[in-house]
C-alpha atoms as a PDB file:
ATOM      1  CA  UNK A   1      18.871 -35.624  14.435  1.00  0.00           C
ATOM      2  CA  UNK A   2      21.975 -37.915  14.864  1.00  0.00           C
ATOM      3  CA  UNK A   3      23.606 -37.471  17.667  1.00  0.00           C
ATOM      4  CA  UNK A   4      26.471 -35.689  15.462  1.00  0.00           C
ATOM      5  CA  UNK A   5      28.766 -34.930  18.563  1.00  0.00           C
ATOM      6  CA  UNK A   6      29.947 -38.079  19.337  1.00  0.00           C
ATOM      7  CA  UNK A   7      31.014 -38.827  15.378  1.00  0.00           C
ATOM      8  CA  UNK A   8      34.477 -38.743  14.646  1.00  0.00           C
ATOM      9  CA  UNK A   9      35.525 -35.687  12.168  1.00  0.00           C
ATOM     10  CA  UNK A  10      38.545 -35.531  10.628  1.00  0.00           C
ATOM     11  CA  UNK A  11      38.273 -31.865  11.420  1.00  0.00           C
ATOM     12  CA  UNK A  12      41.793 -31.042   9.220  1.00  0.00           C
ATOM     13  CA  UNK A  13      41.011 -32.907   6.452  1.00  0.00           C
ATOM     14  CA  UNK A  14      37.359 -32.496   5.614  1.00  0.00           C
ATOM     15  CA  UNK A  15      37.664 -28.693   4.018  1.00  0.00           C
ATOM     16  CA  UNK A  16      41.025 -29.096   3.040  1.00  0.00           C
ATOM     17  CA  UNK A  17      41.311 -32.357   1.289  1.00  0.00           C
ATOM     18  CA  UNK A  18      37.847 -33.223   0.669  1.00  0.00           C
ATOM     19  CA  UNK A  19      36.452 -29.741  -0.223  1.00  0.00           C
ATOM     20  CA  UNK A  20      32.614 -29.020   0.976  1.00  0.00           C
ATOM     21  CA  UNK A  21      29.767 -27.018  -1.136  1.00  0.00           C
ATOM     22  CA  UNK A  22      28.073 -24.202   0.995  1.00  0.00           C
ATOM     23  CA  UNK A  23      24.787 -23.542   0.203  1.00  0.00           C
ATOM     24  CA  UNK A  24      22.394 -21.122   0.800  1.00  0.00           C
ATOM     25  CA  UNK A  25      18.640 -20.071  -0.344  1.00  0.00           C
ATOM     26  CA  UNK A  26      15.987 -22.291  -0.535  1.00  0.00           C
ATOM     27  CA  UNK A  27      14.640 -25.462  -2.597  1.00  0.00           C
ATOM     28  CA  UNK A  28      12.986 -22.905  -5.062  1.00  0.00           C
ATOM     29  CA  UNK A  29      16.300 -20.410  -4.876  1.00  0.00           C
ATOM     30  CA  UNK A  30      19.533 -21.410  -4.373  1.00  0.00           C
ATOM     31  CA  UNK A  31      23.523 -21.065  -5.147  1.00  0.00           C
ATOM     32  CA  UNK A  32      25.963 -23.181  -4.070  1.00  0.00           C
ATOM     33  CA  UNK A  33      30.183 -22.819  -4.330  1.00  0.00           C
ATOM     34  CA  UNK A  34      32.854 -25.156  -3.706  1.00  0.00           C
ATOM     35  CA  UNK A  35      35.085 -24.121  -0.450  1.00  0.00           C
ATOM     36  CA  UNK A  36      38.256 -25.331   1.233  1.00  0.00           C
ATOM     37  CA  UNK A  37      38.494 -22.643   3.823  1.00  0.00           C
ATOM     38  CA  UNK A  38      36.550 -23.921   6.889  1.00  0.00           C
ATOM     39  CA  UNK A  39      36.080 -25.521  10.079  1.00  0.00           C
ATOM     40  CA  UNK A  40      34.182 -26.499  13.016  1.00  0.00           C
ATOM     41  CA  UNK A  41      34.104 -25.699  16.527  1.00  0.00           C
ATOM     42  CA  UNK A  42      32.046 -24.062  19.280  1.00  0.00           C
ATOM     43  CA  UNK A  43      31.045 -20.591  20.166  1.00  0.00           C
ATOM     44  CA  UNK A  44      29.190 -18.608  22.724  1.00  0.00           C
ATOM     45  CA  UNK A  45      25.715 -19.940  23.726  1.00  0.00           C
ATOM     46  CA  UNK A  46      23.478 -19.597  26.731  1.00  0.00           C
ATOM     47  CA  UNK A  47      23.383 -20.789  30.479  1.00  0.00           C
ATOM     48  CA  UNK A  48      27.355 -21.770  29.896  1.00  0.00           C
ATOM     49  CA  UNK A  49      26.276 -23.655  26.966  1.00  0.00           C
ATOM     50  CA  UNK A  50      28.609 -23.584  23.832  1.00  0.00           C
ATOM     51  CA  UNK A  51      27.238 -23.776  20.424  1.00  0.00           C
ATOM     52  CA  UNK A  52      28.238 -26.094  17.644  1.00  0.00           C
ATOM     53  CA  UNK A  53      29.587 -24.294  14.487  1.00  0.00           C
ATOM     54  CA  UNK A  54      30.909 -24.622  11.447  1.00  0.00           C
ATOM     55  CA  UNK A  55      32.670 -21.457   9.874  1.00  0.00           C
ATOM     56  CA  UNK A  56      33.701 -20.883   5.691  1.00  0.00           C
ATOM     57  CA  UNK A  57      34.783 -18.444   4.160  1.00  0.00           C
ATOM     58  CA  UNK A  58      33.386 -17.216   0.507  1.00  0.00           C
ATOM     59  CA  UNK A  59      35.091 -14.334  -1.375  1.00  0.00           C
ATOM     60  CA  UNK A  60      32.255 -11.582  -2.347  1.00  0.00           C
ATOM     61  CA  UNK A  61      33.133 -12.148  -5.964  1.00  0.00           C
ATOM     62  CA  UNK A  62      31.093 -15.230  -5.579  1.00  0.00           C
ATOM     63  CA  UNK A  63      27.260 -14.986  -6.543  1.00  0.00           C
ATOM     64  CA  UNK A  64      27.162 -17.841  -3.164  1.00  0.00           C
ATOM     65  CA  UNK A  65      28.403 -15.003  -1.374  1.00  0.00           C
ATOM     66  CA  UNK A  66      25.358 -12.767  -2.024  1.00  0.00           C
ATOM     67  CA  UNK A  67      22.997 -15.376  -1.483  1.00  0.00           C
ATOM     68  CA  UNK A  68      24.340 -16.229   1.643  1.00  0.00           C
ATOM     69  CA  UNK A  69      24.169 -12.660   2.790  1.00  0.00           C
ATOM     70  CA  UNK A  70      21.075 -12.651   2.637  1.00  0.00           C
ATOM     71  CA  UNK A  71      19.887 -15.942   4.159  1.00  0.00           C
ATOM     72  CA  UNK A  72      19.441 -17.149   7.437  1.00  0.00           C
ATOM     73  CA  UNK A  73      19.779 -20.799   6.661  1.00  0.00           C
ATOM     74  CA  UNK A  74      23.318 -22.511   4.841  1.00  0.00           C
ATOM     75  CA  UNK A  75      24.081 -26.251   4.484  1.00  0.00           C
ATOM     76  CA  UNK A  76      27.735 -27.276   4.339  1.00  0.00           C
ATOM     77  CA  UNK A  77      28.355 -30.431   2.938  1.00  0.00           C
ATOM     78  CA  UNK A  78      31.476 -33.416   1.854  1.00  0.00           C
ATOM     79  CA  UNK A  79      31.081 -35.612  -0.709  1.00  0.00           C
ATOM     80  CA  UNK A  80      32.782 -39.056  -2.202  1.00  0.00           C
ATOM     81  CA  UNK A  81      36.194 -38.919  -3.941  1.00  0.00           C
ATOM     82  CA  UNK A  82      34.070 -39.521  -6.782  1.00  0.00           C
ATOM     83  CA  UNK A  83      32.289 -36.061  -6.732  1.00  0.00           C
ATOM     84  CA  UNK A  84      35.943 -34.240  -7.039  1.00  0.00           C
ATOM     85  CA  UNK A  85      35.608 -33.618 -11.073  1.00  0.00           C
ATOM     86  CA  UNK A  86      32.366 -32.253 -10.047  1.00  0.00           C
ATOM     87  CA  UNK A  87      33.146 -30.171  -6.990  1.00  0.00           C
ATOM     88  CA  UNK A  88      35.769 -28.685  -9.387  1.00  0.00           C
ATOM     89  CA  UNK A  89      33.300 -27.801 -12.034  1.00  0.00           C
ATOM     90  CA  UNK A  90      30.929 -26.081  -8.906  1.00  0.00           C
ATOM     91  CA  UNK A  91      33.884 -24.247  -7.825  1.00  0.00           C
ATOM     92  CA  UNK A  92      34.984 -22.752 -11.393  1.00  0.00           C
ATOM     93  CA  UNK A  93      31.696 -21.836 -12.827  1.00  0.00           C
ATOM     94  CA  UNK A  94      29.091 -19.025 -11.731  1.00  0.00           C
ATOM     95  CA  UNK A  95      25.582 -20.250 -10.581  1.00  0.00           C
ATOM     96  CA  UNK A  96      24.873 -16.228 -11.982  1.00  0.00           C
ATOM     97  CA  UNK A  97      25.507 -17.589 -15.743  1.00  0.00           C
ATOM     98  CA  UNK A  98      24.023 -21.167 -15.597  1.00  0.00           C
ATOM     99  CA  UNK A  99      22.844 -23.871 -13.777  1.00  0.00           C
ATOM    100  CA  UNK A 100      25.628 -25.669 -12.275  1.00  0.00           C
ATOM    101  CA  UNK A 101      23.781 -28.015 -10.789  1.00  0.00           C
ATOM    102  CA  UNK A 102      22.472 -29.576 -13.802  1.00  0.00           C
ATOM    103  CA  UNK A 103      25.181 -29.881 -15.526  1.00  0.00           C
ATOM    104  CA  UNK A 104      27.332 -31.884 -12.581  1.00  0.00           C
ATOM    105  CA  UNK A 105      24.143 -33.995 -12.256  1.00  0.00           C
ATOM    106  CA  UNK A 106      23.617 -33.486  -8.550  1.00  0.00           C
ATOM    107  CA  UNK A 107      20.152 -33.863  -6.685  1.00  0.00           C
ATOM    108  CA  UNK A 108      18.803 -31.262  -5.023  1.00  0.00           C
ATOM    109  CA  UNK A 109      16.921 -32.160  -1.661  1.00  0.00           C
ATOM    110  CA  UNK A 110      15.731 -29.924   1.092  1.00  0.00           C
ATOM    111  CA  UNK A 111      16.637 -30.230   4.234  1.00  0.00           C
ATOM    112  CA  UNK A 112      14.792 -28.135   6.968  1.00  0.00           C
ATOM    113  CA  UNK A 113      14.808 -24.874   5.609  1.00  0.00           C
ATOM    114  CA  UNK A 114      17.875 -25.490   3.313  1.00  0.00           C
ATOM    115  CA  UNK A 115      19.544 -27.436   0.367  1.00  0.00           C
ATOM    116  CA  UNK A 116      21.339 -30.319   0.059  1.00  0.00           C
ATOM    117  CA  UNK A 117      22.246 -32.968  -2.546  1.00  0.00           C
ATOM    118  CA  UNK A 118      21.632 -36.488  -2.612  1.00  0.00           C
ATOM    119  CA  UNK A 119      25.193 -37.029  -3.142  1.00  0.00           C
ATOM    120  CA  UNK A 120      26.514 -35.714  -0.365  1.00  0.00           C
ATOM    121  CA  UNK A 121      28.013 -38.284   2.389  1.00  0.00           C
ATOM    122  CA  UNK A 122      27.685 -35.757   5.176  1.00  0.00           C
ATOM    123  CA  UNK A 123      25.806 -32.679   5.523  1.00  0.00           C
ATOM    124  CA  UNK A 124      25.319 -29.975   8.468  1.00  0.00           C
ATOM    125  CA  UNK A 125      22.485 -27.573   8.685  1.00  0.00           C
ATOM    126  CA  UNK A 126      23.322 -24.453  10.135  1.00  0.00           C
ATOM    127  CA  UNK A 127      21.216 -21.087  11.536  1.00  0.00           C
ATOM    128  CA  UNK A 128      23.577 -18.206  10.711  1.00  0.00           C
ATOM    129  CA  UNK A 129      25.454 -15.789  13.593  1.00  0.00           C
ATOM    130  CA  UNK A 130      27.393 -14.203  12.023  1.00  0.00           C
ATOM    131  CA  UNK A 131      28.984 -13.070   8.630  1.00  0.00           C
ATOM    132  CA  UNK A 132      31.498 -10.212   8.299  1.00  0.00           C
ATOM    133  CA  UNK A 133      34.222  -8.903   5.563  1.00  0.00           C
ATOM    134  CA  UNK A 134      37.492  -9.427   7.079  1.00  0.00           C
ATOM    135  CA  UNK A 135      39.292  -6.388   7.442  1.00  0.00           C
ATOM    136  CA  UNK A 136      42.003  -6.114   5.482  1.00  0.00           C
ATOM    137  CA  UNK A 137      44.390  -4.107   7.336  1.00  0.00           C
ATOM    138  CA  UNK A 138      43.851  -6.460  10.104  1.00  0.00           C
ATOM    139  CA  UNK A 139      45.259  -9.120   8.375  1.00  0.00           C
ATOM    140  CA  UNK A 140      48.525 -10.143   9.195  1.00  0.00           C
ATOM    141  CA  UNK A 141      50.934  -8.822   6.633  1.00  0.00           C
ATOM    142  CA  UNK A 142      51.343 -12.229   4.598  1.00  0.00           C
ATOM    143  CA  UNK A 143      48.184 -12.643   4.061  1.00  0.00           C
ATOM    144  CA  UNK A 144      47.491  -9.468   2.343  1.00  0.00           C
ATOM    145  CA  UNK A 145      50.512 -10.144   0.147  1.00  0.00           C
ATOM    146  CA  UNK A 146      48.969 -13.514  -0.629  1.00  0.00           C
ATOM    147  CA  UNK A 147      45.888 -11.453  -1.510  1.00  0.00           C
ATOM    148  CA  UNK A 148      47.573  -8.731  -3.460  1.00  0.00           C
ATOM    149  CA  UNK A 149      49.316 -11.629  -5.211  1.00  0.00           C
ATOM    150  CA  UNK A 150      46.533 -12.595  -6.984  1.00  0.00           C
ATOM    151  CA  UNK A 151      43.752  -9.509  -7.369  1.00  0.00           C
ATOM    152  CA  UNK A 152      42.396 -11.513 -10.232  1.00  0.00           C
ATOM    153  CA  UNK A 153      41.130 -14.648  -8.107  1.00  0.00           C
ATOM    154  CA  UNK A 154      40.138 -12.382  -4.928  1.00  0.00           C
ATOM    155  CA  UNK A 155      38.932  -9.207  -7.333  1.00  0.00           C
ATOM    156  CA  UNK A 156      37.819  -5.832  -6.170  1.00  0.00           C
ATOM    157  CA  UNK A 157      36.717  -4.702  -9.498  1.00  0.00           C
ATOM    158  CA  UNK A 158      38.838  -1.316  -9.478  1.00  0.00           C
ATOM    159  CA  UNK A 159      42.582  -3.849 -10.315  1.00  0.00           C
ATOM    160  CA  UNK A 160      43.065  -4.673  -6.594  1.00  0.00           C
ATOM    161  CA  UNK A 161      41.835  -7.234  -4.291  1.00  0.00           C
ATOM    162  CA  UNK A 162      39.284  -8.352  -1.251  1.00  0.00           C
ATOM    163  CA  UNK A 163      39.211 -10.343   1.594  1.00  0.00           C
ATOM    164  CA  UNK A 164      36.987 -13.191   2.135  1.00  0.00           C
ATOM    165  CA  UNK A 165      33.437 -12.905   4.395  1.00  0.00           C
ATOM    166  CA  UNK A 166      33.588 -14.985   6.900  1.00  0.00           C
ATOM    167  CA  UNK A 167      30.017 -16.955   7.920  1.00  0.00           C
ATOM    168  CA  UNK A 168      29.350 -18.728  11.028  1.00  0.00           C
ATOM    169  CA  UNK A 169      26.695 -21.012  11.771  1.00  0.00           C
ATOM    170  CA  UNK A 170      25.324 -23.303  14.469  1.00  0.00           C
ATOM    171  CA  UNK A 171      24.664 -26.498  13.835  1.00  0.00           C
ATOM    172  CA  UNK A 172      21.066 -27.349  13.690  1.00  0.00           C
ATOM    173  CA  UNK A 173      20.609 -30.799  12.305  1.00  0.00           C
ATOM    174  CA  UNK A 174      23.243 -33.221   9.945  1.00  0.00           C
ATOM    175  CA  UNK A 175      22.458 -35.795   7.693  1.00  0.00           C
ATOM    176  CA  UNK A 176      25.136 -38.424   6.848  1.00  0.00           C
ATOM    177  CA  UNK A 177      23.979 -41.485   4.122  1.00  0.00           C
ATOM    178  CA  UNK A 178      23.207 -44.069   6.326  1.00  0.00           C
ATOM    179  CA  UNK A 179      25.315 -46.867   4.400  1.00  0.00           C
ATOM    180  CA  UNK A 180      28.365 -44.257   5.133  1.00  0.00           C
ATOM    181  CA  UNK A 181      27.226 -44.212   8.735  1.00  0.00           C
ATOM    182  CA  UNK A 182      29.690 -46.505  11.133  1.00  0.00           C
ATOM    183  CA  UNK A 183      28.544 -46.396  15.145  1.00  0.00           C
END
């Protein structure tokens, strides 16, 4: 493993202007969504230790979502400017009704006990902690009108909306291309 905490992250920019897929399942089973709600940071650990995380957030609309419920392994990962039309497509379409994958022309590669793409510049395998529904009346009151403004992007099935799951995972290895990789 590179020693990923001494790389420079533009920790602002990567989810929201360069989007990441999270993935979860394994070589023979997987989904994968696009997300731009994320970030990374440290958490509890032991002996004063902090661990490294990265946290996203997946709506439980998305078929991801289940698939990341039940695994203990995701990958997170940013890709080229030239993987945008594609990371659009991934984002729009359900990996329930197709395969996504195909048709965007990634790679699939395993990494550990996850999935990755060959196309990715940057990708960070991570043991989950922690998942949870945020609650919605614990969200401050302009975020549940931004919710409520749009049931039919965050659905609950019954005309209203949801809140997003939030997933937290520690870092456990990271691949960046190597020809992408400055020192």
């Amino acid at each position: 493993m590179q020693d990923y905490k001494r790389e420079e992250y533009k920790v602002f920019e990567l989810f929201d202007k360069k989007w990441a897929l999270v993935t979860a399942g394994n070589i023979q089973h997987y989904n994968c969504c696009t997300v731009s709600w994320g970030s990374l940071g440290n958490i509890w650990g032991t002996a004063g230790n902090s661990r490294s995380t990265v946290t996203v957030y997946v709506h439980p609309a998305r078929y991801t979502s289940e698939v990341l419920k039940e695994s203990d392994i995701f990958t997170v990962s940013f890709y080229p400017e030239t993987s945008r039309k594609a990371l659009g497509y991934l984002g729009s379409h359900s990996g329930r009704d197709e395969n996504k994958i195909e048709a965007v022309g990634f790679t699939p590669v395993k990494m550990g006990q996850g999935v990755t793409f060959e196309e990715a510049e940057c990708t960070f395998l991570c043991k989950k902690l922690y998942q949870h529904q945020f609650s919605r009346e614990d969200l401050a009151p302009e975020i549940q009108e931004y919710y409520a403004a749009k049931p039919e992007v965050y659905p609950d099935f019954k005309g209203g909306w949801q809140p997003h799951y939030v997933f937290v995972g520690e870092i456990i290895d990271v691949r960046k291309k190597q020809e992408n990789h400055v020192e």
